[in-house]
Structures are given as C-alpha cells and as structure tokens.
N, C-alpha and C. Protein backbone atom coordinates (compact mmCIF):
# COMPACT_ATOMS: atom_id res chain seq x y z
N UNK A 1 0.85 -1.18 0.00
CA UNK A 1 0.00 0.00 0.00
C UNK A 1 0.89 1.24 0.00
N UNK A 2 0.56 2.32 -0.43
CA UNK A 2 1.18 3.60 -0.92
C UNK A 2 0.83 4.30 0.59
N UNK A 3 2.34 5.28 0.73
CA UNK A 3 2.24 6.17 1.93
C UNK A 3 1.89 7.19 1.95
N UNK A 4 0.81 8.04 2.32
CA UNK A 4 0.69 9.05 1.82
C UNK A 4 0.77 10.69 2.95
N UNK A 5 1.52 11.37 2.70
CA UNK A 5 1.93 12.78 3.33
C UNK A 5 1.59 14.06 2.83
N UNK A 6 0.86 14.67 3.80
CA UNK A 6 0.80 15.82 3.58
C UNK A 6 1.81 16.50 2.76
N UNK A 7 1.69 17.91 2.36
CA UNK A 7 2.53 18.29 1.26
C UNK A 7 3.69 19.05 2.44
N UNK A 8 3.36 19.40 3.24
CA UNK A 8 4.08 20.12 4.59
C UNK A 8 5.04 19.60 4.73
N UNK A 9 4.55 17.94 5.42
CA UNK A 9 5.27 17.17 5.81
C UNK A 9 6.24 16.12 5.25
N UNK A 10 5.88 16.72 3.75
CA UNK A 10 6.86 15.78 2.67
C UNK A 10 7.75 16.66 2.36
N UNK A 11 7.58 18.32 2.20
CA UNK A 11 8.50 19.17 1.81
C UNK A 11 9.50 19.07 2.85
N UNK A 12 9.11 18.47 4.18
CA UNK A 12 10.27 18.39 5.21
C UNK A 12 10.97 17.33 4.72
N UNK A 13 10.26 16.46 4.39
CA UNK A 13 11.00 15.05 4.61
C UNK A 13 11.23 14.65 3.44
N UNK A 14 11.43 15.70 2.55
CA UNK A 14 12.23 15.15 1.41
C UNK A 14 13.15 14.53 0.63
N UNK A 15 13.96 15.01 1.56
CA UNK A 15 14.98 13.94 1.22
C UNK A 15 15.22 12.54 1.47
N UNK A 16 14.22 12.20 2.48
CA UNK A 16 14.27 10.87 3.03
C UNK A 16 13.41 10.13 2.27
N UNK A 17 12.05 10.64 2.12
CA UNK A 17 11.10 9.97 0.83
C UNK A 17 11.95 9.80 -0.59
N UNK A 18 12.49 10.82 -1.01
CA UNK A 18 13.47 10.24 -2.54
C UNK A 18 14.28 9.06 -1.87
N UNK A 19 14.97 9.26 -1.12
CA UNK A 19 15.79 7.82 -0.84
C UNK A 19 14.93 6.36 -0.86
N UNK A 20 14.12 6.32 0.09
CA UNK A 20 12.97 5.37 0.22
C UNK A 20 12.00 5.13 -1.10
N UNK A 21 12.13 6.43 -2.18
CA UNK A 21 11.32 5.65 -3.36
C UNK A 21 12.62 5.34 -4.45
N UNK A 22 13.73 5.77 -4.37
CA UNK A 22 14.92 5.50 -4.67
C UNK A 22 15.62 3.91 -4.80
N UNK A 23 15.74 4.12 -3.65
CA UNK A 23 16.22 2.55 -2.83
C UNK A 23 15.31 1.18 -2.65
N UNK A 24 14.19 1.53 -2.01
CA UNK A 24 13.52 0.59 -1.58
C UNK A 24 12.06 0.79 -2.53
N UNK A 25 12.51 1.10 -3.95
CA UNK A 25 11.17 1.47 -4.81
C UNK A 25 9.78 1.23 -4.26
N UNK A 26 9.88 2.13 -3.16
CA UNK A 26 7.85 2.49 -2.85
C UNK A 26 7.57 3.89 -3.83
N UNK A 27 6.41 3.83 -3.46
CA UNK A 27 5.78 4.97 -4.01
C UNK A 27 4.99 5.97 -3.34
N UNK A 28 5.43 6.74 -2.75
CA UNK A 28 5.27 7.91 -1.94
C UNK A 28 4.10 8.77 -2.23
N UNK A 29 2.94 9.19 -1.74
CA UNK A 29 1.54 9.99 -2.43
C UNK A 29 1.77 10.89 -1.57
N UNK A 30 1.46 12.30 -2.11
CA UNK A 30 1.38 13.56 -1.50
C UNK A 30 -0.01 13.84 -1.80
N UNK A 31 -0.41 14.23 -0.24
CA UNK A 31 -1.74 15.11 -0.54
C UNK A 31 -1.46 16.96 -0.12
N UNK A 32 -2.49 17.26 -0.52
CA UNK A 32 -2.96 18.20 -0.29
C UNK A 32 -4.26 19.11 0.14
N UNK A 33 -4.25 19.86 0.90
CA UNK A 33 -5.20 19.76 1.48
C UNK A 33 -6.55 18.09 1.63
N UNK A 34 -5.72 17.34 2.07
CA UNK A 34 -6.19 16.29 2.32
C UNK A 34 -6.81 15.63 1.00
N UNK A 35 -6.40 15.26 -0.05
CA UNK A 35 -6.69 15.02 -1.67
C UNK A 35 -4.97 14.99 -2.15
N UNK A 36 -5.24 13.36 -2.28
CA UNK A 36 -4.06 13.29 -3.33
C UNK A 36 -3.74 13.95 -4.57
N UNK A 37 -2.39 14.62 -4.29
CA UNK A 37 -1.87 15.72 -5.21
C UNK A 37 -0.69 15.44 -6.49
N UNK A 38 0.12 14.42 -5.88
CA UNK A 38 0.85 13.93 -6.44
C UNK A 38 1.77 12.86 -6.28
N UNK A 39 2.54 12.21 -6.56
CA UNK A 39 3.36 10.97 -6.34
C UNK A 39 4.41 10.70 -7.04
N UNK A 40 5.57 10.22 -5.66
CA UNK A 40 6.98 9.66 -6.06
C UNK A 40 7.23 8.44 -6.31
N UNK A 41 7.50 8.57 -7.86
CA UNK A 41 7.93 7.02 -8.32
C UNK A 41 9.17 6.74 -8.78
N UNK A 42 9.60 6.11 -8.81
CA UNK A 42 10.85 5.23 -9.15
C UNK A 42 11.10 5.50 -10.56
N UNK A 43 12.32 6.04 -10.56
CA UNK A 43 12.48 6.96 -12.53
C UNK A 43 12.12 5.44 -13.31
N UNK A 44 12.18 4.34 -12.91
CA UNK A 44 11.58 3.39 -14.30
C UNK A 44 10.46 2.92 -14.32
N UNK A 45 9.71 3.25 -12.90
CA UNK A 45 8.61 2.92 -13.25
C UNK A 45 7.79 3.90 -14.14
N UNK A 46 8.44 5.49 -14.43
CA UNK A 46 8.02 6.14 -14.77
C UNK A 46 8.52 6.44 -16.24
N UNK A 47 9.75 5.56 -16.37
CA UNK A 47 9.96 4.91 -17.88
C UNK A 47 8.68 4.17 -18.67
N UNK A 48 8.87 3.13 -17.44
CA UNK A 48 7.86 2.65 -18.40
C UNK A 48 6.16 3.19 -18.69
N UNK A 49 5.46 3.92 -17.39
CA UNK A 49 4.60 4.33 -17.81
C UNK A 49 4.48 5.76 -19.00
N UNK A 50 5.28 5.96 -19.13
CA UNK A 50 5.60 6.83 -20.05
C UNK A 50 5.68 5.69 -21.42
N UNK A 51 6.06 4.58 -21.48
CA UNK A 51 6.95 3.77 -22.89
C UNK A 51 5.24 2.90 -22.99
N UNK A 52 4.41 2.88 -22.18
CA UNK A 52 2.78 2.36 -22.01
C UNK A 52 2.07 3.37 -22.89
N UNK A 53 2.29 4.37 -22.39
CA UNK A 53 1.62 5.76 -23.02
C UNK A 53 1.73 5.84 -24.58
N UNK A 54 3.09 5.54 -24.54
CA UNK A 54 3.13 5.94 -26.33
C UNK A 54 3.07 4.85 -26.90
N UNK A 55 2.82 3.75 -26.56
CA UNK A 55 2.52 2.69 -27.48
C UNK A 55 0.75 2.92 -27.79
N UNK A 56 0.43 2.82 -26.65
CA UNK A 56 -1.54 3.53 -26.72
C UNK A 56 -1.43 4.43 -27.58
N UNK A 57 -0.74 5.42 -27.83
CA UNK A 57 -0.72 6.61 -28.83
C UNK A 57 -0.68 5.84 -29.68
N UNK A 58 0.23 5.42 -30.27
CA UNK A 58 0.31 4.82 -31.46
C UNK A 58 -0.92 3.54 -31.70
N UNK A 59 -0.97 3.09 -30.95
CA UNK A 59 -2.20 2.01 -31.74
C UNK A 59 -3.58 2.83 -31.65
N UNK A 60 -3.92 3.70 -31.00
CA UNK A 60 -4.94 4.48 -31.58
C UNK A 60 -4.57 5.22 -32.58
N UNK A 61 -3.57 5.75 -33.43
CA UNK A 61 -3.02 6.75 -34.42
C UNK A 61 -3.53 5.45 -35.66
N UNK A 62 -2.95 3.84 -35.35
CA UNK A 62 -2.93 2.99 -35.94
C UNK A 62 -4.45 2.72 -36.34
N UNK A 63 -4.99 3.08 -34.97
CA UNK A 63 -6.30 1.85 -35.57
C UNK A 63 -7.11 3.31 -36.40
N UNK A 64 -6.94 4.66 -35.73
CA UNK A 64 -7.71 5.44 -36.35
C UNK A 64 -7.70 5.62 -38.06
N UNK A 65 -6.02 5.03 -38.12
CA UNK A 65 -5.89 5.26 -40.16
C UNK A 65 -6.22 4.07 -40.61
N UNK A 66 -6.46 2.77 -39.87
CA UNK A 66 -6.77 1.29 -40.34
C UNK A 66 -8.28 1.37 -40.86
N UNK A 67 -9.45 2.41 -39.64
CA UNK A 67 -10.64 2.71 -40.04
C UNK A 67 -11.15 3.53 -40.84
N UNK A 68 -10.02 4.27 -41.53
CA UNK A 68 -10.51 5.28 -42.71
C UNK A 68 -11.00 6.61 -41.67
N UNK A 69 -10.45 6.88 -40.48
CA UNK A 69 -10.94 7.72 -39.97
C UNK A 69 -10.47 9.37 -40.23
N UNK A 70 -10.95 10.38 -40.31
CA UNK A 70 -10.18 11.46 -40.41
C UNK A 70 -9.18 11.51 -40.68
N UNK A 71 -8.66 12.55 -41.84
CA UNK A 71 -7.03 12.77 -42.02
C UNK A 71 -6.80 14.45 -40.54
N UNK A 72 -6.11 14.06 -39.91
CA UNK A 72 -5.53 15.30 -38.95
C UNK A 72 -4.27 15.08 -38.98
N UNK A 73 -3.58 16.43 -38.42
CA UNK A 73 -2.36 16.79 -38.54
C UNK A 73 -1.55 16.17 -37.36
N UNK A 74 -0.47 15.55 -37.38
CA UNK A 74 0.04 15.11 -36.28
C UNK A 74 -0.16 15.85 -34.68
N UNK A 75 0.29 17.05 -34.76
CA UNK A 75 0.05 18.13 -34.02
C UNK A 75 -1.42 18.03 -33.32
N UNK A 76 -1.92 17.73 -34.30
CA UNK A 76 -3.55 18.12 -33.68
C UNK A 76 -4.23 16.45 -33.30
N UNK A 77 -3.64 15.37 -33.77
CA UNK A 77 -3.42 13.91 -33.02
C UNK A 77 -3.39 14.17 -31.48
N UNK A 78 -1.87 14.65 -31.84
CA UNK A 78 -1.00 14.50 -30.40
C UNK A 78 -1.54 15.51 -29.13
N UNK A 79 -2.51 16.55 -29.82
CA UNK A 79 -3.21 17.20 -28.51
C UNK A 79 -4.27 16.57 -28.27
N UNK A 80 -4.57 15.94 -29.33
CA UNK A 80 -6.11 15.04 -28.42
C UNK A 80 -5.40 14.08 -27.77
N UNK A 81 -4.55 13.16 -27.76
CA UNK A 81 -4.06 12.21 -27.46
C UNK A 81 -3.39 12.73 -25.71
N UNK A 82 -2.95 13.91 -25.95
CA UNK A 82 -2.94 14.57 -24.39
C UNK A 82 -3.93 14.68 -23.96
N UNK A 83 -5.13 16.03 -24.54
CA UNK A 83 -6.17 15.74 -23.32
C UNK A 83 -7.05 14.60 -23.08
N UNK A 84 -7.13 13.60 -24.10
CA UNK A 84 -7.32 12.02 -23.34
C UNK A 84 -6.69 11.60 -21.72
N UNK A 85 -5.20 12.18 -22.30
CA UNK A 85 -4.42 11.56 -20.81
C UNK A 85 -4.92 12.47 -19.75
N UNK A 86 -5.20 13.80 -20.06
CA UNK A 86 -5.30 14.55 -18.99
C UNK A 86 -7.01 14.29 -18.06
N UNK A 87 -7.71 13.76 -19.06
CA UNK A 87 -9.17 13.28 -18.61
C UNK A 87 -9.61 12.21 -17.39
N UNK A 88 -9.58 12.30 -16.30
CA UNK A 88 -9.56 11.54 -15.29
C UNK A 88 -10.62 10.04 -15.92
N UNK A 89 -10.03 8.81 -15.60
CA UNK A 89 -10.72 7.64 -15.85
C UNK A 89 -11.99 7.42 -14.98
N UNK A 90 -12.90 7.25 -15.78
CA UNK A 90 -14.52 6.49 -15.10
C UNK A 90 -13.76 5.77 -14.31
N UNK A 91 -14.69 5.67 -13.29
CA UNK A 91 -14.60 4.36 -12.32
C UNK A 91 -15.67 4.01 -12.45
C-alpha cells in the first residue's frame, strides 16, 4: 500500500522519501489539502509508464488510419491524445 503525506510534511521530509522511493522502490503519495496531489515514483517505473503511453498513442493513431478515420495533422493527433491523458478515468 502507498504512503501518503501531507505536502508540509513531505516538503520536510524530502529527502528521506526520494531515498525510500529510490532505494527501496515504494511509491510515496502527497496530498494536499487532504486530496491526493501527487506521487513519487521510481524513474523506471516512470519509464515505463511513459513507454505504455506511447505505445496507446500509437495504436490508436494505428487503428484510427486502419478505419478510414479522419485525415488530422500530427500536431492536432498529439493534442487530443494529451487531453485524453489529462481526462480523469470512469470508475
């Protein structure tokens, strides 16, 4: 389970949380005003969710030209393809 700290109390303890998601790859959640704000991950786990991301890009780029769908400009792909990511998931 993920630890999660105030933003106060992580700006103190910063340096000790990078070590601990560093070393002992946990993953550290910062809230804020009591609402998770953000989170420390391990630079590969954040390789790879990043190397997840652009493969999804691409097989939707894929399946959208496989269906004869719209011709758009890469540029204008790649901003829908962001605010997709930026769109919080249904639960």
């Amino acid at each position: 389970m993920d630890e999660t700290y105030p933003l106060v109390q992580a700006r103190n303890e910063l340096g000790q949380l990078v070590n601990r998601v560093r070393h002992g790859h946990e993953t550290i959640v910062i809230s804020d005003y009591g609402r998770p704000a953000a989170a420390l991950i391990p630079v590969d786990e954040l390789a790879e969710l990043r190397r997840l991301r652009d493969e999804a890009d691409l097989a939707e780029a894929q399946r959208r030209k496989n269906t004869g769908g719209p011709v758009i400009t890469h540029e204008a792909l790649m901003a829908e393809l962001e605010a997709d990511d930026d769109t919080p998931a249904a639960s």
